[in-house]
Protein backbone atom coordinates (compact mmCIF):
# COMPACT_ATOMS: atom_id res chain seq x y z
CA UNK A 1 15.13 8.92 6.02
CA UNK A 2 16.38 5.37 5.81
CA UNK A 3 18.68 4.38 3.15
CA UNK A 4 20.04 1.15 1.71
CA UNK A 5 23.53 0.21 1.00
CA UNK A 6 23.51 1.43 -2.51
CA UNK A 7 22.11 4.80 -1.09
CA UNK A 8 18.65 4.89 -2.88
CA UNK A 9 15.69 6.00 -0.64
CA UNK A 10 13.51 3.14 0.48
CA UNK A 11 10.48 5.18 2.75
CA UNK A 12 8.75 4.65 -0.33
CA UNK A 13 8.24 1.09 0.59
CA UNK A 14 7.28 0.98 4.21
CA UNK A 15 7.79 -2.45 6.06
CA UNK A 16 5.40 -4.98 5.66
CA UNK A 17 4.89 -4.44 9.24
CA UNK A 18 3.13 -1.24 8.37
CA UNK A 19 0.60 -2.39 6.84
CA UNK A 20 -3.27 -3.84 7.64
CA UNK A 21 -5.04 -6.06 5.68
CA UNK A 22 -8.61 -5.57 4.93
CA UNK A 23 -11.08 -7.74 2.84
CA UNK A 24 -14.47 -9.33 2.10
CA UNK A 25 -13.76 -12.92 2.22
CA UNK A 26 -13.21 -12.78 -1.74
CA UNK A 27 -10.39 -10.20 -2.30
CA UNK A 28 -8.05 -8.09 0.07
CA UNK A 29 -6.27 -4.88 0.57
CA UNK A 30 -2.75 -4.25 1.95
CA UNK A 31 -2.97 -0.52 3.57
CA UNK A 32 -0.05 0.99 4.98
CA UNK A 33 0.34 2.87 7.91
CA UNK A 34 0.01 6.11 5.90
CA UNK A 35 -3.33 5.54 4.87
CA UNK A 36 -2.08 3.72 0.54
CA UNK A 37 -3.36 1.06 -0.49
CA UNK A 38 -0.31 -0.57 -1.90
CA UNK A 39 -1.46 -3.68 -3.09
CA UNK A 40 -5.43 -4.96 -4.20
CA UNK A 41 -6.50 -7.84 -6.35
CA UNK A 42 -10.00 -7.95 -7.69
CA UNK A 43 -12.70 -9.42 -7.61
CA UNK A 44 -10.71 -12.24 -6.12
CA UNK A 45 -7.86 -13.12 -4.79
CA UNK A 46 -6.40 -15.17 -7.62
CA UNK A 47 -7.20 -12.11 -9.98
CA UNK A 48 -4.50 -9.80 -11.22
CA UNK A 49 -3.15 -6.66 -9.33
CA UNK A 50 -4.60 -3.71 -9.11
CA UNK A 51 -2.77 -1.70 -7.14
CA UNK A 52 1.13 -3.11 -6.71
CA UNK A 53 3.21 -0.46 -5.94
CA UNK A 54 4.14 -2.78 -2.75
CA UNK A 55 6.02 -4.14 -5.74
CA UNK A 56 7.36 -1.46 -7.51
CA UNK A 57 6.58 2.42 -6.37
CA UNK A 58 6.67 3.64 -9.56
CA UNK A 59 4.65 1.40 -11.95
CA UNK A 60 2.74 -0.13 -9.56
CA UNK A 61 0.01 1.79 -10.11
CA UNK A 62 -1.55 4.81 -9.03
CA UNK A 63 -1.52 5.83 -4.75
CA UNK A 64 -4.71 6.33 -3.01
CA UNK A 65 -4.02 8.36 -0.41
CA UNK A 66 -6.33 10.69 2.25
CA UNK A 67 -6.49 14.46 1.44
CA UNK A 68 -5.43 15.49 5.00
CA UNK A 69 -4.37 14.09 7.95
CA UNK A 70 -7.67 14.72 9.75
CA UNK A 71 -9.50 11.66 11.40
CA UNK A 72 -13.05 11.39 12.43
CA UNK A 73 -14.01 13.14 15.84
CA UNK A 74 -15.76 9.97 17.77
């Protein structure tokens, strides 16, 4: 687990290197690595946050995450 100077755990907030960007030409999503969508404006991309917990982990809303770590068999 990494750690910061001051000791407090930071895997909460993966790099920003984790994370993929998809979108629709009018908004996007920033999904990390581990499958959260940490940060989503809608309907646009000038529209406030709905997700932000790239942010702050706590009140930046609530984690969508996958049920299991099963992927689709191709």
């Amino acid at each position: 687990m990494r750690r910061t100077e001051q000791g407090d755990h930071v895997d909460r907030y993966p790099p920003i290197a984790d994370h993929g960007m998809v979108g629709d030409l009018q908004t996007a999503a920033l999904v990390s690595s581990g499958g959260t969508i940490d940060w989503w404006c809608t309907p646009r991309f000038d529209s406030p946050s709905i997700f932000a917990s790239l942010l702050d982990s706590e009140r930046g809303g609530t984690a969508v995450r996958p049920r299991s770590s099963r992927t689709a068999a191709g």
